[in-house]
N, C-alpha and C. Protein backbone atom coordinates (compact mmCIF):
# COMPACT_ATOMS: atom_id res chain seq x y z
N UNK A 1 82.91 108.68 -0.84
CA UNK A 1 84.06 107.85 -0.50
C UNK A 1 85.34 108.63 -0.78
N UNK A 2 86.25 108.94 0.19
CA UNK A 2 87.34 109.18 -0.05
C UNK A 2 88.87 108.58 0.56
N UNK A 3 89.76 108.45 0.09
CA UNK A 3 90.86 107.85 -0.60
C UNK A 3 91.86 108.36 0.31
N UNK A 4 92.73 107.86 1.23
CA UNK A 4 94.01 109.06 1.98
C UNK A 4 95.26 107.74 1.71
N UNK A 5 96.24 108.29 1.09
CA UNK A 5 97.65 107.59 1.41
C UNK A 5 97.77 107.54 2.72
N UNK A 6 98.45 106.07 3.34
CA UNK A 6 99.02 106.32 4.53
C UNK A 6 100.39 105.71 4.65
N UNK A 7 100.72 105.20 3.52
CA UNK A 7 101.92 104.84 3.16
C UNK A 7 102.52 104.68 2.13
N UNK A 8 103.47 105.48 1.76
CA UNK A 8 103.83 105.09 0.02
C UNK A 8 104.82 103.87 0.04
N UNK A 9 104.85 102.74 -0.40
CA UNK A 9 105.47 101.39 0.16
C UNK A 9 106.46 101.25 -1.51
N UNK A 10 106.45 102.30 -2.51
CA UNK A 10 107.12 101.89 -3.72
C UNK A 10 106.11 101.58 -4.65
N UNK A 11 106.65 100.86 -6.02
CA UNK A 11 105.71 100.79 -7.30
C UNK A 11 105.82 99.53 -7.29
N UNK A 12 104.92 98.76 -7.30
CA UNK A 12 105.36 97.25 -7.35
C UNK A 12 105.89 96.51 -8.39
N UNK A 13 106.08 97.42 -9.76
CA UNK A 13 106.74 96.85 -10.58
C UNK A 13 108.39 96.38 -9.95
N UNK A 14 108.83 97.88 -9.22
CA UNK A 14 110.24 97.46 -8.29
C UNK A 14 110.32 96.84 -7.56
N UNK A 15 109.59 95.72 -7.13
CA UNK A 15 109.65 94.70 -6.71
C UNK A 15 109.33 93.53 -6.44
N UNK A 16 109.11 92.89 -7.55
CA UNK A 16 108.86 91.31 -8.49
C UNK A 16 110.71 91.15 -8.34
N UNK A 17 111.03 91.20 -8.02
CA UNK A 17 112.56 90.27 -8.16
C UNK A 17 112.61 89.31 -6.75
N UNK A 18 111.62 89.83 -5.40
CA UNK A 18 111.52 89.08 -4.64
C UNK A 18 111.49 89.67 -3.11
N UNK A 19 111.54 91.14 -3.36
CA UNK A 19 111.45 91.91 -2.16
C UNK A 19 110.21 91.89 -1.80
N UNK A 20 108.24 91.83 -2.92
CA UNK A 20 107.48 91.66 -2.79
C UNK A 20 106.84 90.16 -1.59
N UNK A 21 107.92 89.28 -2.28
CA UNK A 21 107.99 88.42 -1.33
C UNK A 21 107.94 88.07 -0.17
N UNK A 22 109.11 88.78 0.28
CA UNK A 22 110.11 89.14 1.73
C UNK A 22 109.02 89.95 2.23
N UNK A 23 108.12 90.97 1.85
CA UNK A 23 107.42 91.59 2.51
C UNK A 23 106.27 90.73 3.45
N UNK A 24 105.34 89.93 2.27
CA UNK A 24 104.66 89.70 2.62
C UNK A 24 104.65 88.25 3.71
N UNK A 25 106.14 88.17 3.16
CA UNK A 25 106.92 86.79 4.68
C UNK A 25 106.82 87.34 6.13
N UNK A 26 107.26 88.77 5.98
CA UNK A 26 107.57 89.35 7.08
C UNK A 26 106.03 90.15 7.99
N UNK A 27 105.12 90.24 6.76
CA UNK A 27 103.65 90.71 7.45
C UNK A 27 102.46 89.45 7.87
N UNK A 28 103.49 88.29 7.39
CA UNK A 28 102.88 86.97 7.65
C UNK A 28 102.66 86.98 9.18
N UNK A 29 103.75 87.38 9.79
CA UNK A 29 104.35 86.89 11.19
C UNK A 29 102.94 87.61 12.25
N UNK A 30 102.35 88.80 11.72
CA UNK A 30 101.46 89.09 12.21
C UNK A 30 99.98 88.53 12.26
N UNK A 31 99.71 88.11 11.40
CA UNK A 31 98.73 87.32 11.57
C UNK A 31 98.60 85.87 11.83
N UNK A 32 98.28 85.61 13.01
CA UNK A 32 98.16 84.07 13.59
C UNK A 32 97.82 83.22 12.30
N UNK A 33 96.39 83.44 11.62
CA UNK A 33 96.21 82.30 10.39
C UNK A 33 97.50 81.91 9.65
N UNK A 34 97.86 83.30 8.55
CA UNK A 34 98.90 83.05 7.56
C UNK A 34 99.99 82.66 8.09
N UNK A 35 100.44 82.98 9.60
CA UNK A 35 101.55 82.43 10.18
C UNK A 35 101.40 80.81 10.01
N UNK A 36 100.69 80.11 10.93
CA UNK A 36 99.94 79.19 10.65
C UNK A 36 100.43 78.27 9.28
N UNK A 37 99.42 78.36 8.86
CA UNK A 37 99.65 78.24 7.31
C UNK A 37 101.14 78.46 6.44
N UNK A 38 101.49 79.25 6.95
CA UNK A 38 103.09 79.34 6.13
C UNK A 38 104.47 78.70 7.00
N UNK A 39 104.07 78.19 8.52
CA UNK A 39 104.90 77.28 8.80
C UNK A 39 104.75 76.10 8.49
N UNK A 40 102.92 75.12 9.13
CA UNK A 40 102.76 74.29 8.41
C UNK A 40 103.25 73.89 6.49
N UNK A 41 103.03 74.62 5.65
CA UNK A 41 104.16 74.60 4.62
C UNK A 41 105.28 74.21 4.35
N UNK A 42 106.06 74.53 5.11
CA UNK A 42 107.76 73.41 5.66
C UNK A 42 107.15 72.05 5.86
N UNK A 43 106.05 71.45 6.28
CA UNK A 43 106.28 70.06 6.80
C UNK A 43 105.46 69.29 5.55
N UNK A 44 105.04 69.83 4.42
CA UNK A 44 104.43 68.95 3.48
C UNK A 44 104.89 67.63 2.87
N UNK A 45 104.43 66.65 2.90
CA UNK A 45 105.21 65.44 2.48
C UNK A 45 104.76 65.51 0.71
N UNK A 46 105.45 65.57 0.48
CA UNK A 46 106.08 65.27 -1.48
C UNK A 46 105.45 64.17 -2.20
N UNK A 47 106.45 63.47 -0.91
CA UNK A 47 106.86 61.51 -1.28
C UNK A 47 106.72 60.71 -0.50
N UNK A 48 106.28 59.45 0.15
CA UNK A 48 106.22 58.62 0.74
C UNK A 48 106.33 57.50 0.27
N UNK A 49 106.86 56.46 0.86
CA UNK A 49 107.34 55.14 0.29
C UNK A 49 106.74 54.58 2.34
N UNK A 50 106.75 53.28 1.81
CA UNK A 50 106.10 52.19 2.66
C UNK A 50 107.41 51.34 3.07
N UNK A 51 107.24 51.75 4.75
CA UNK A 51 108.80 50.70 5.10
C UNK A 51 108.50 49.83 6.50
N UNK A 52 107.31 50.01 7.41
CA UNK A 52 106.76 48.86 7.89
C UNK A 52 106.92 47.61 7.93
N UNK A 53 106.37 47.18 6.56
CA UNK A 53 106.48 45.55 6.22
C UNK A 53 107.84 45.52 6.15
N UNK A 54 108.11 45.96 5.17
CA UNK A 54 109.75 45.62 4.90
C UNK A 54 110.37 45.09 6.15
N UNK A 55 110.43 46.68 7.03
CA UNK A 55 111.48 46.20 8.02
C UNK A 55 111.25 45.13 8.80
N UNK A 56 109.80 44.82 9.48
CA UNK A 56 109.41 43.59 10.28
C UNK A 56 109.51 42.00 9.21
N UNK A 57 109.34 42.45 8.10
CA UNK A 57 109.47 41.18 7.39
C UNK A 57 110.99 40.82 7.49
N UNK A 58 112.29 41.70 7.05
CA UNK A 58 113.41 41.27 6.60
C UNK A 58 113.99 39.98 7.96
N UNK A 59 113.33 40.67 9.32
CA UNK A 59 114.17 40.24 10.02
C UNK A 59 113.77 38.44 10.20
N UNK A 60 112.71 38.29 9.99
CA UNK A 60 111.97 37.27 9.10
C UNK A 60 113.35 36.18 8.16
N UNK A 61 112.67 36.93 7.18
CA UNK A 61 113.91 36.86 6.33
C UNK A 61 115.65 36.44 6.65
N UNK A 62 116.03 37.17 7.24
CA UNK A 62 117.03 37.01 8.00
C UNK A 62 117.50 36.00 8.87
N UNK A 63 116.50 35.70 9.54
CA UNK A 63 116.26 34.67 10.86
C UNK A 63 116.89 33.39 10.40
N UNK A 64 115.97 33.45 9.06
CA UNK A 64 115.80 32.06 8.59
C UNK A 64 116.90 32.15 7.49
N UNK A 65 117.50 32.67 7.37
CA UNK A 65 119.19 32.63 6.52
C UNK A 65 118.52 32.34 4.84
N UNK A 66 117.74 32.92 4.36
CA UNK A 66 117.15 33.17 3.09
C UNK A 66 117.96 33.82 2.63
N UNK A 67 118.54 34.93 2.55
CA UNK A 67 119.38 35.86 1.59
C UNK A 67 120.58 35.18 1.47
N UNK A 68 121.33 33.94 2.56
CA UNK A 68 122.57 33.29 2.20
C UNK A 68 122.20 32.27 1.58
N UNK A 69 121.37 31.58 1.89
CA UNK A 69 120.58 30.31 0.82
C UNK A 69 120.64 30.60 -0.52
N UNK A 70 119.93 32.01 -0.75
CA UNK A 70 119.49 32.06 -2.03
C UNK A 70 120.70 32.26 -2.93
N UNK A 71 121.92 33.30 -2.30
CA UNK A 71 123.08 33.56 -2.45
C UNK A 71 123.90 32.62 -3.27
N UNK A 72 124.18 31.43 -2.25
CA UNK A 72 125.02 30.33 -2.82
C UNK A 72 124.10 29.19 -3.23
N UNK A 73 122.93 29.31 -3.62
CA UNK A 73 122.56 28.90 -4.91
C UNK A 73 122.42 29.23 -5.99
N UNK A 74 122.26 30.80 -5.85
CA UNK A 74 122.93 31.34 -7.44
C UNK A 74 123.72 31.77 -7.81
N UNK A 75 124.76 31.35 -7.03
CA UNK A 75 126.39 31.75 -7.30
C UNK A 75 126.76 30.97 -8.19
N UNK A 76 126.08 29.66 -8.42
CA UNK A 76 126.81 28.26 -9.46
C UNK A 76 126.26 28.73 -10.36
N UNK A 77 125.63 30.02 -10.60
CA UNK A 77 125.39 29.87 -12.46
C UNK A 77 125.29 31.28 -12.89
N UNK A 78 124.93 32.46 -11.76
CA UNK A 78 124.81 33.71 -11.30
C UNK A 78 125.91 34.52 -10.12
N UNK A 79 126.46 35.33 -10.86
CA UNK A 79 126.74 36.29 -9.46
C UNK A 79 126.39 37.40 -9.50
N UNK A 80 124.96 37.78 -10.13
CA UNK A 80 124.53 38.69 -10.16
C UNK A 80 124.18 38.93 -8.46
N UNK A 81 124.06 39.87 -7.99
CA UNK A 81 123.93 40.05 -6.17
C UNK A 81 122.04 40.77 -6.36
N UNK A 82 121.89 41.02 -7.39
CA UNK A 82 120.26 41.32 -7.39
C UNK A 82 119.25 40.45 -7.21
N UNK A 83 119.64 39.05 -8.02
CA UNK A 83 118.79 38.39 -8.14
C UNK A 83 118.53 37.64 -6.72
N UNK A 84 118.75 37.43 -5.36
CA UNK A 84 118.36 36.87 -4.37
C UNK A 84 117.56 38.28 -3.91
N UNK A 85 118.00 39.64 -4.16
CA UNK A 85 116.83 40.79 -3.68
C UNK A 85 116.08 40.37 -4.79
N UNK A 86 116.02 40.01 -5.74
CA UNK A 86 114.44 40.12 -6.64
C UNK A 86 113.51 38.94 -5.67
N UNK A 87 114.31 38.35 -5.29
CA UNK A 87 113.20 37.06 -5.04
C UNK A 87 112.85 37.55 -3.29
N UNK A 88 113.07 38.24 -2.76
CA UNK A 88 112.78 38.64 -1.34
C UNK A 88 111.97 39.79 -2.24
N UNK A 89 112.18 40.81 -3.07
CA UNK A 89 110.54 42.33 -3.46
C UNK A 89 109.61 41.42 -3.83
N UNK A 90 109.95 40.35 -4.46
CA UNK A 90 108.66 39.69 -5.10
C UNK A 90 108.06 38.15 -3.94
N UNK A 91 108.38 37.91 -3.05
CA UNK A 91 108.08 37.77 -1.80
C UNK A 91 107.34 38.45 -1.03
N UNK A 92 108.18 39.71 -0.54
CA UNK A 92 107.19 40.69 0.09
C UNK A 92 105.99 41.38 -0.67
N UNK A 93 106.04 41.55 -1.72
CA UNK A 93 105.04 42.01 -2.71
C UNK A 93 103.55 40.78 -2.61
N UNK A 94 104.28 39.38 -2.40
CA UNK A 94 103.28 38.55 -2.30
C UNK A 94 102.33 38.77 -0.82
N UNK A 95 103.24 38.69 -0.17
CA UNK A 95 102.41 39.33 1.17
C UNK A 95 101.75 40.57 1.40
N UNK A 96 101.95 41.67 0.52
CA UNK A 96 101.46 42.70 0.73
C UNK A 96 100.69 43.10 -0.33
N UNK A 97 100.55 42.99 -1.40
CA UNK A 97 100.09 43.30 -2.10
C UNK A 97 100.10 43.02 -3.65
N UNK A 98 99.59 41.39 -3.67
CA UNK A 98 100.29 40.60 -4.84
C UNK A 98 100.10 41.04 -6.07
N UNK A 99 101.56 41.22 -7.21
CA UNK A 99 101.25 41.82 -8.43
C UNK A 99 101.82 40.66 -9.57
N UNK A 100 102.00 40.76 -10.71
CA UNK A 100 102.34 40.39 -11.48
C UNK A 100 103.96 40.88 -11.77
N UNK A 101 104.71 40.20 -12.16
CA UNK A 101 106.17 40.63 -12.19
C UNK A 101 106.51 42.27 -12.97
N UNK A 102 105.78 42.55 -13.81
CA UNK A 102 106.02 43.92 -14.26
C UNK A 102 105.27 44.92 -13.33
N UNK A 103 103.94 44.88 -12.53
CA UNK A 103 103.33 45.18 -11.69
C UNK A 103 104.60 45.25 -10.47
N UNK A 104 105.45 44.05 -9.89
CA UNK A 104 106.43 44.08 -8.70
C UNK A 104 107.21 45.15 -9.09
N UNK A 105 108.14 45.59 -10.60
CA UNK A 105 108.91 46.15 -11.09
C UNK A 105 108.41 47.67 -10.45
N UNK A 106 107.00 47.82 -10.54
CA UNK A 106 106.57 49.60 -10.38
C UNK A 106 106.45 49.19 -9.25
N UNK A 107 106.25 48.58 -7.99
CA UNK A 107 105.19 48.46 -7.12
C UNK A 107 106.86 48.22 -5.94
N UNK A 108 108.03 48.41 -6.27
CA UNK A 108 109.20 48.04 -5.27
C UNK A 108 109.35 49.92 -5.14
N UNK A 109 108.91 51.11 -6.16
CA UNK A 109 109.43 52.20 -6.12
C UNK A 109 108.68 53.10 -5.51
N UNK A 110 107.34 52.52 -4.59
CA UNK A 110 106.40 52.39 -3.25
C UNK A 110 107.42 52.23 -1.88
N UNK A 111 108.59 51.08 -2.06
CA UNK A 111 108.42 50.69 -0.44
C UNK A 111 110.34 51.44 -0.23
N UNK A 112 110.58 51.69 0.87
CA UNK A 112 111.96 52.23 1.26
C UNK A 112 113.05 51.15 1.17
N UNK A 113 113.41 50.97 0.47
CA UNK A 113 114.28 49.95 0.54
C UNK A 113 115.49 50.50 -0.60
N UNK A 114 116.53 50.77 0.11
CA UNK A 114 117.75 51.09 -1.22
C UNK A 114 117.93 50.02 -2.09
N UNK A 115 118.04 48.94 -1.42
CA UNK A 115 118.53 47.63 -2.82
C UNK A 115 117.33 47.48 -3.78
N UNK A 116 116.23 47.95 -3.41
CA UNK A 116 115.51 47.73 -4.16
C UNK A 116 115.74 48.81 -6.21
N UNK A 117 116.28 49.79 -5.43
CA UNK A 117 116.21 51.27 -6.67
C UNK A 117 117.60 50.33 -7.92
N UNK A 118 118.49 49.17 -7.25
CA UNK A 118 119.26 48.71 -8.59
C UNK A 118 118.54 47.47 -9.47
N UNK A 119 117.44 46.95 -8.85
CA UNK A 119 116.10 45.74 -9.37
C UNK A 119 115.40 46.57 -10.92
N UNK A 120 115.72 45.68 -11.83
CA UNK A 120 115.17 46.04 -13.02
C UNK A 120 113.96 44.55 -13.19
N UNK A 121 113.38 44.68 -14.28
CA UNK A 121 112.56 43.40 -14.54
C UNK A 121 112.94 42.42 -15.43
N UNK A 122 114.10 42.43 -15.45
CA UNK A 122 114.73 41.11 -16.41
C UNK A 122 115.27 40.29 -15.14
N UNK A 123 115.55 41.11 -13.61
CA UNK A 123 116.38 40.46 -12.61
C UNK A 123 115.06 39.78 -12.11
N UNK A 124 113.95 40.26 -12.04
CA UNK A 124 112.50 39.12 -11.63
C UNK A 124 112.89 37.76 -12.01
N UNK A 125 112.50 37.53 -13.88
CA UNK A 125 112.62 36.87 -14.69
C UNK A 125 113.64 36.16 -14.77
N UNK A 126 115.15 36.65 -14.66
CA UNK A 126 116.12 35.73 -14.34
C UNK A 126 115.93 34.68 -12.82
N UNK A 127 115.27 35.19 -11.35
CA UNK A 127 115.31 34.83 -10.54
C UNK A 127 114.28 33.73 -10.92
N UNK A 128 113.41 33.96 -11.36
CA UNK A 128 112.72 33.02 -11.19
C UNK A 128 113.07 31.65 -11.79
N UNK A 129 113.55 32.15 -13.21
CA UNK A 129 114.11 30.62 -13.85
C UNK A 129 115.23 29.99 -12.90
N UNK A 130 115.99 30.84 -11.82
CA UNK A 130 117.17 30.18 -11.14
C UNK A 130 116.52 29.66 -9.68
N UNK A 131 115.19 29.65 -9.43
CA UNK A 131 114.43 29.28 -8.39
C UNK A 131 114.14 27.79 -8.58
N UNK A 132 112.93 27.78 -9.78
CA UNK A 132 113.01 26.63 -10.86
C UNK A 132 114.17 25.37 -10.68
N UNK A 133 115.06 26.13 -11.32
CA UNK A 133 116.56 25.13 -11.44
C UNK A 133 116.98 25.01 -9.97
N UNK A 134 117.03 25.46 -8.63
CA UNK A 134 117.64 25.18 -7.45
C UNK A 134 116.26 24.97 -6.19
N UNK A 135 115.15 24.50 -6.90
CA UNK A 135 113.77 24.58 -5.98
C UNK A 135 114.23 23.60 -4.34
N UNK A 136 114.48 22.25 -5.06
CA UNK A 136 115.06 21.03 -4.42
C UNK A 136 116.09 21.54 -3.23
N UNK A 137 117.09 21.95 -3.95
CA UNK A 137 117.89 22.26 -2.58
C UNK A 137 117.76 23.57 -1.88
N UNK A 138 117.19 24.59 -2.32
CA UNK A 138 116.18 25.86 -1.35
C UNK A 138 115.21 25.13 -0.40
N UNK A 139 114.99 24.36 -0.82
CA UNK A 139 113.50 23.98 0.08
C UNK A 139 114.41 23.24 1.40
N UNK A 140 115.27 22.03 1.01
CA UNK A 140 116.05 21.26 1.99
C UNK A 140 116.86 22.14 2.81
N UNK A 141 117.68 23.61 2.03
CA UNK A 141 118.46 24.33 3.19
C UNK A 141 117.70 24.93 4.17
N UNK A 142 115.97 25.44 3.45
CA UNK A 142 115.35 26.19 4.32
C UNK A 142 114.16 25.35 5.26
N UNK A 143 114.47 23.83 5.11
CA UNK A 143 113.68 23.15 6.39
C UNK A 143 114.74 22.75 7.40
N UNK A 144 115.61 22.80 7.23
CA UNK A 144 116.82 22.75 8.00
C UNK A 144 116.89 23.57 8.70
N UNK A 145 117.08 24.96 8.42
CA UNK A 145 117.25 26.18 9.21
C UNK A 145 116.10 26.31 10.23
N UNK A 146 114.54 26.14 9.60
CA UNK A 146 113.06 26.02 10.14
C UNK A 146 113.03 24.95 11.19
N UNK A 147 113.84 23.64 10.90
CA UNK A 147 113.66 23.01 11.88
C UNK A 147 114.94 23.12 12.90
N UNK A 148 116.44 23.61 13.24
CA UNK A 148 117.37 24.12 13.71
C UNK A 148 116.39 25.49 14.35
N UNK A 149 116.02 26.64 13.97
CA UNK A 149 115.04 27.37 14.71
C UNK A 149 114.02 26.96 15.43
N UNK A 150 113.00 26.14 15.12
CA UNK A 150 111.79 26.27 15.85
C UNK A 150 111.91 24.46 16.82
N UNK A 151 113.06 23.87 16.73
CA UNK A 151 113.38 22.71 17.61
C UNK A 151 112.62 21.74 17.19
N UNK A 152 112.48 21.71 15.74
CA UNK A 152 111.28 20.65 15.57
C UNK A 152 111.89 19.34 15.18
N UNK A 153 111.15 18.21 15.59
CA UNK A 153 110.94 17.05 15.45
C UNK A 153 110.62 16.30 14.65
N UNK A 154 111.15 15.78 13.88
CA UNK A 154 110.45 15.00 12.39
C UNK A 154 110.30 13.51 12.10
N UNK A 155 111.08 12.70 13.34
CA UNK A 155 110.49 11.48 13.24
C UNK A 155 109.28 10.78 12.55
N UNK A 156 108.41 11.75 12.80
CA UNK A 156 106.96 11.19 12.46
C UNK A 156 106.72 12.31 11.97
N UNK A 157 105.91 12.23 10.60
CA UNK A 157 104.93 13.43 9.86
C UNK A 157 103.63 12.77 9.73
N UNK A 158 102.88 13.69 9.86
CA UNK A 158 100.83 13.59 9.68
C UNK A 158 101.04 14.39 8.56
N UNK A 159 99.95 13.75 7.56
CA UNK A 159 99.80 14.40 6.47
C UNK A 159 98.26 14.16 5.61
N UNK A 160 97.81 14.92 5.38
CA UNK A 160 96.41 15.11 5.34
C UNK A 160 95.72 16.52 3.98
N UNK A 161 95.26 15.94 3.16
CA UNK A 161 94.72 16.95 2.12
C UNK A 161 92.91 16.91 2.21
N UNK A 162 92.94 17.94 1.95
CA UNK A 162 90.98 18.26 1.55
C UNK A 162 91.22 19.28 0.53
N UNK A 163 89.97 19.34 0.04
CA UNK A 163 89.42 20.40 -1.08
C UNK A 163 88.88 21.39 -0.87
N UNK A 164 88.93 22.55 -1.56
CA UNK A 164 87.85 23.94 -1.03
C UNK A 164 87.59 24.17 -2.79
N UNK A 165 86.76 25.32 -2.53
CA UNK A 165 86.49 25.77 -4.24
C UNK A 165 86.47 27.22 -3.55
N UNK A 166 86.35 28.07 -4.69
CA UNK A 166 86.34 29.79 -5.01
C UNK A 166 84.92 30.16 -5.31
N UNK A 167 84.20 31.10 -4.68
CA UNK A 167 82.87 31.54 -5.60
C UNK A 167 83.66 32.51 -6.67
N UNK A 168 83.12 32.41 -7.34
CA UNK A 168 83.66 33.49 -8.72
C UNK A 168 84.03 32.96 -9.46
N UNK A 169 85.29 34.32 -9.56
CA UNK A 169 85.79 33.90 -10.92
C UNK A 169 87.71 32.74 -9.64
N UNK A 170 87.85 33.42 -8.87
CA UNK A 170 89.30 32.82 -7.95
C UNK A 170 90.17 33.29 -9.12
N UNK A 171 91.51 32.70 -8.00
CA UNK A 171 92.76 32.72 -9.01
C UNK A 171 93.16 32.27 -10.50
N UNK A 172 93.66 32.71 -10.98
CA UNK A 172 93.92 31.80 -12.03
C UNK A 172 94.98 31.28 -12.64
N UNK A 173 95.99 31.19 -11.04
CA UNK A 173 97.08 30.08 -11.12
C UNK A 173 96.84 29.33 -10.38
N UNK A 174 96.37 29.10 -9.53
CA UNK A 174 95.83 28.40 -8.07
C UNK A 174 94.80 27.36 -8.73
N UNK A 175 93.56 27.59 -8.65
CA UNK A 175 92.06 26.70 -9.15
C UNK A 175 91.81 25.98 -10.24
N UNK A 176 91.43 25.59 -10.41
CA UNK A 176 90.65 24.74 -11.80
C UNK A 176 89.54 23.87 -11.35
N UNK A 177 88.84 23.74 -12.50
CA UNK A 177 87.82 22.82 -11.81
C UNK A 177 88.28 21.39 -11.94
N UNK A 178 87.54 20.74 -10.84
CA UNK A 178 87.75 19.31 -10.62
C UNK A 178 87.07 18.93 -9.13
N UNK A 179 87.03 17.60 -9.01
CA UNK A 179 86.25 16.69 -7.96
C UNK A 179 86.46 17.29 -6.50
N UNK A 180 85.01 17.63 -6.32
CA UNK A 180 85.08 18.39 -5.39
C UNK A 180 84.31 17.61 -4.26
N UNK A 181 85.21 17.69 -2.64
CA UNK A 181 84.85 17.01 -1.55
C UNK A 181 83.86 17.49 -1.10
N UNK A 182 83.39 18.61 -0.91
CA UNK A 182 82.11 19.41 -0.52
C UNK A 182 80.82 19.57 -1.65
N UNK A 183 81.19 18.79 -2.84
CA UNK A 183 79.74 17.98 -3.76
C UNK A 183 79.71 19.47 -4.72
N UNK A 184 80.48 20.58 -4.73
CA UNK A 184 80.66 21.93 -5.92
C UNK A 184 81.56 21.65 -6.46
N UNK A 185 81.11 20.68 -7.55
CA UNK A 185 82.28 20.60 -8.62
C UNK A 185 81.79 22.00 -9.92
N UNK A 186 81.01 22.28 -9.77
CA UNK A 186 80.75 23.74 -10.56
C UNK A 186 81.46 24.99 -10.27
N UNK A 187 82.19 24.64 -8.93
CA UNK A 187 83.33 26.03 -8.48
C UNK A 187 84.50 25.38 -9.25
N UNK A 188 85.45 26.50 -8.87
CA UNK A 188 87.01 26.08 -9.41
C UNK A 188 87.35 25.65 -7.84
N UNK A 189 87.90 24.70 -8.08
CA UNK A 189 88.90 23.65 -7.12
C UNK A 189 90.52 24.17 -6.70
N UNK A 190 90.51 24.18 -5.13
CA UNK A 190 91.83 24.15 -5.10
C UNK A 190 92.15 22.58 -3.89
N UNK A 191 93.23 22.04 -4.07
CA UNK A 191 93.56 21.34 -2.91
C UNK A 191 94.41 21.75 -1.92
N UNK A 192 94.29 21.46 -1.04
CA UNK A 192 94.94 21.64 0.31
C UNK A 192 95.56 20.74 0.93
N UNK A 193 96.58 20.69 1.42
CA UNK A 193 97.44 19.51 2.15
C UNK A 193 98.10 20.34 3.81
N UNK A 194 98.05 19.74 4.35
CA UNK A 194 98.53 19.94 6.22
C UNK A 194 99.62 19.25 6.56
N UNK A 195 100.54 19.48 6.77
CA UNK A 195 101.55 18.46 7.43
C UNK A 195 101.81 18.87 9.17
N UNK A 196 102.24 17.78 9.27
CA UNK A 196 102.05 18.17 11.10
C UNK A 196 103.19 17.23 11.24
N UNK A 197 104.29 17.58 11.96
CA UNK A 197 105.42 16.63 12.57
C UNK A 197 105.00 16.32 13.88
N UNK A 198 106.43 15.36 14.49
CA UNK A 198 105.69 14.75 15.78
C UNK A 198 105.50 15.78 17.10
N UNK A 199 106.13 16.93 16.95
CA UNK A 199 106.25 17.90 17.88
C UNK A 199 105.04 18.45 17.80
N UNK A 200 104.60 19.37 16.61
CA UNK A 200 103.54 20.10 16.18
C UNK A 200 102.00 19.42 16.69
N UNK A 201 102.52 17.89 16.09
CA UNK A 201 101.07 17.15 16.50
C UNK A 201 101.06 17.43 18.22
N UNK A 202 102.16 16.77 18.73
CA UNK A 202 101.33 17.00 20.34
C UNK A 202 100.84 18.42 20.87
N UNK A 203 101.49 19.40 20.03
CA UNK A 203 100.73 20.54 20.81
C UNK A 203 99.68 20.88 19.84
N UNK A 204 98.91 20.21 19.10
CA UNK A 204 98.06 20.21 18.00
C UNK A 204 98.12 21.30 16.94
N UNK A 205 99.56 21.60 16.56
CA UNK A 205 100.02 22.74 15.93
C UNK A 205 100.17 22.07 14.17
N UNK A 206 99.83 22.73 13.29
CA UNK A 206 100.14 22.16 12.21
C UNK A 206 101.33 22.83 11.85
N UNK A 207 102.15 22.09 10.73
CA UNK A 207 103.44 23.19 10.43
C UNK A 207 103.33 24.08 9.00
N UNK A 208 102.13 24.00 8.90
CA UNK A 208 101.77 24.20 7.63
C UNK A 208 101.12 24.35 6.42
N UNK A 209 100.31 24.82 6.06
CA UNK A 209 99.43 24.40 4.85
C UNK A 209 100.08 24.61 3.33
N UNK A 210 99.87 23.67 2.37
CA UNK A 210 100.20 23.52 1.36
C UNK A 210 99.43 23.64 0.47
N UNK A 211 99.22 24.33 -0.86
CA UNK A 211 98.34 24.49 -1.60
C UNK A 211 98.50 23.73 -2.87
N UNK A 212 97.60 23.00 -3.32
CA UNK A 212 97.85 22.25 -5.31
C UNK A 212 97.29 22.94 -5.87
N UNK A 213 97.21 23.12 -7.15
CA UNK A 213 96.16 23.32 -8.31
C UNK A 213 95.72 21.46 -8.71
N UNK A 214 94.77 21.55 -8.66
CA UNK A 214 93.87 20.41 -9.33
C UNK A 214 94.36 19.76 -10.84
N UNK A 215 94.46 18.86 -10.87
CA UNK A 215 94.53 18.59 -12.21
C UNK A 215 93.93 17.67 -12.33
C-alpha cells in the first residue's frame, strides 16, 4: 500500500475557527445526498403550537357575542381583561382536550393564541368564581343572542329527561350512582334532559341536550 499527497489543504488545527466549516458547506454542494440533507436542515420545525381549533372555534365564539357578554359582566366587580380569555382557553380546552385548571394553565402554551401567553392560573380560578356569581344573567344574554341568530321560536318548549349510566369507573363530576331507567343501578348514573322549542320541534330538531349529576 502506498500513500501519494494530492493536495496539501493546511493543518487542521488552522482551521477550527470555522473555515473547516465553510469547506465542508462548500464540498456539500457536490454531492446530491449531503446537499439534500443540508438544505432540508433550514426547514426543521423546533416548535409547534395548535391553531385549527382555535381559529374555527373563535369565530363561534364571536358570532354569539361571548367575549362582550362575558366582558360586561365582569366589569361590575373585575376589569381584569384576562379573565373573559380564561373562560374562552378553558372552553376550548373543554372541547379539545379536557384538563383540569392547572392542566389548562400548561395545556394554553400548546395552542397559537397571543392572549393566551398573559393567562396565569389564579385568572382560571378568579373566572370561575365570577361565572358562579353572573351564571343567571350569562345564560339569559347568551339565549338571546342564540335565539336573535338561529330565528328561534319559544312560545312553546318540549322538555324531556332520561337516564344513561358509564361502564367503569366515568366521570367524576358528572355520575353518581342512583335510579336507573335502564334497570343498572350498579353503574354510575348520569341524567339527561332535551329541550326542543316550537321551531326545533317542527323540524324535529332538538336545541339541546342538558346534562345533571344524580343526586
Amino acid at each position: 500500500m502506498r500513500q501519494k499527497v494530492l493536495l496539501n489543504m493546511g493543518r487542521i488545527e488552522d482551521r477550527q475557527d470555522g473555515d473547516l466549516d465553510r469547506l465542508i458547506t462548500s464540498l456539500a454542494k457536490f454531492s446530491k445526498k449531503k446537499w439534500v440533507q443540508a438544505e432540508a436542515g433550514k426547514f426543521l420545525v423546533h416548535n409547534a403550537k395548535e391553531w385549527g381549533l382555535e381559529l374555527i372555534f373563535w369565530h363561534l365564539w364571536d358570532h354569539l357575542h361571548l367575549d362582550g357578554i362575558l366582558k360586561d359582566s365582569f366589569s361590575r366587580a373585575y376589569t381584569c381583561k384576562q379573565l373573559s380569555e380564561a373562560v374562552y382557553a378553558m372552553v376550548l380546552n373543554r372541547i379539545s382536550d379536557p384538563l383540569s385548571k392547572r392542566g389548562v394553565n400548561r395545556w394554553i402554551e400548546e395552542v397559537y393564541r397571543p392572549a393566551f401567553s398573559e393567562l396565569e392560573l389564579h385568572h382560571f380560578y378568579r373566572a370561575l368564581d365570577l361565572l358562579a356569581e353572573h351564571k343567571e344573567r350569562i345564560e339569559k344574554e347568551l339565549f338571546k343572542r342564540t335565539q336573535s341568530l338561529f330565528n328561534m321560536q319559544v312560545d312553546m318548549v318540549f322538555w324531556d329527561t332520561t337516564s344513561t349510566y358509564f361502564e367503569g369507573k366515568g366521570p367524576d363530576e358528572l355520575g353518581c350512582y342512583g335510579y336507573s331507567k335502564d334497570h343498572r343501578s350498579d353503574r354510575i348514573q348520569v341524567l339527561i334532559g332535551v329541550v326542543m322549542t316550537g321551531s326545533c320541534a317542527a323540524k324535529h330538531k332538538p336545541a339541546g341536550p342538558v346534562f345533571w349529576r344524580l343526586r
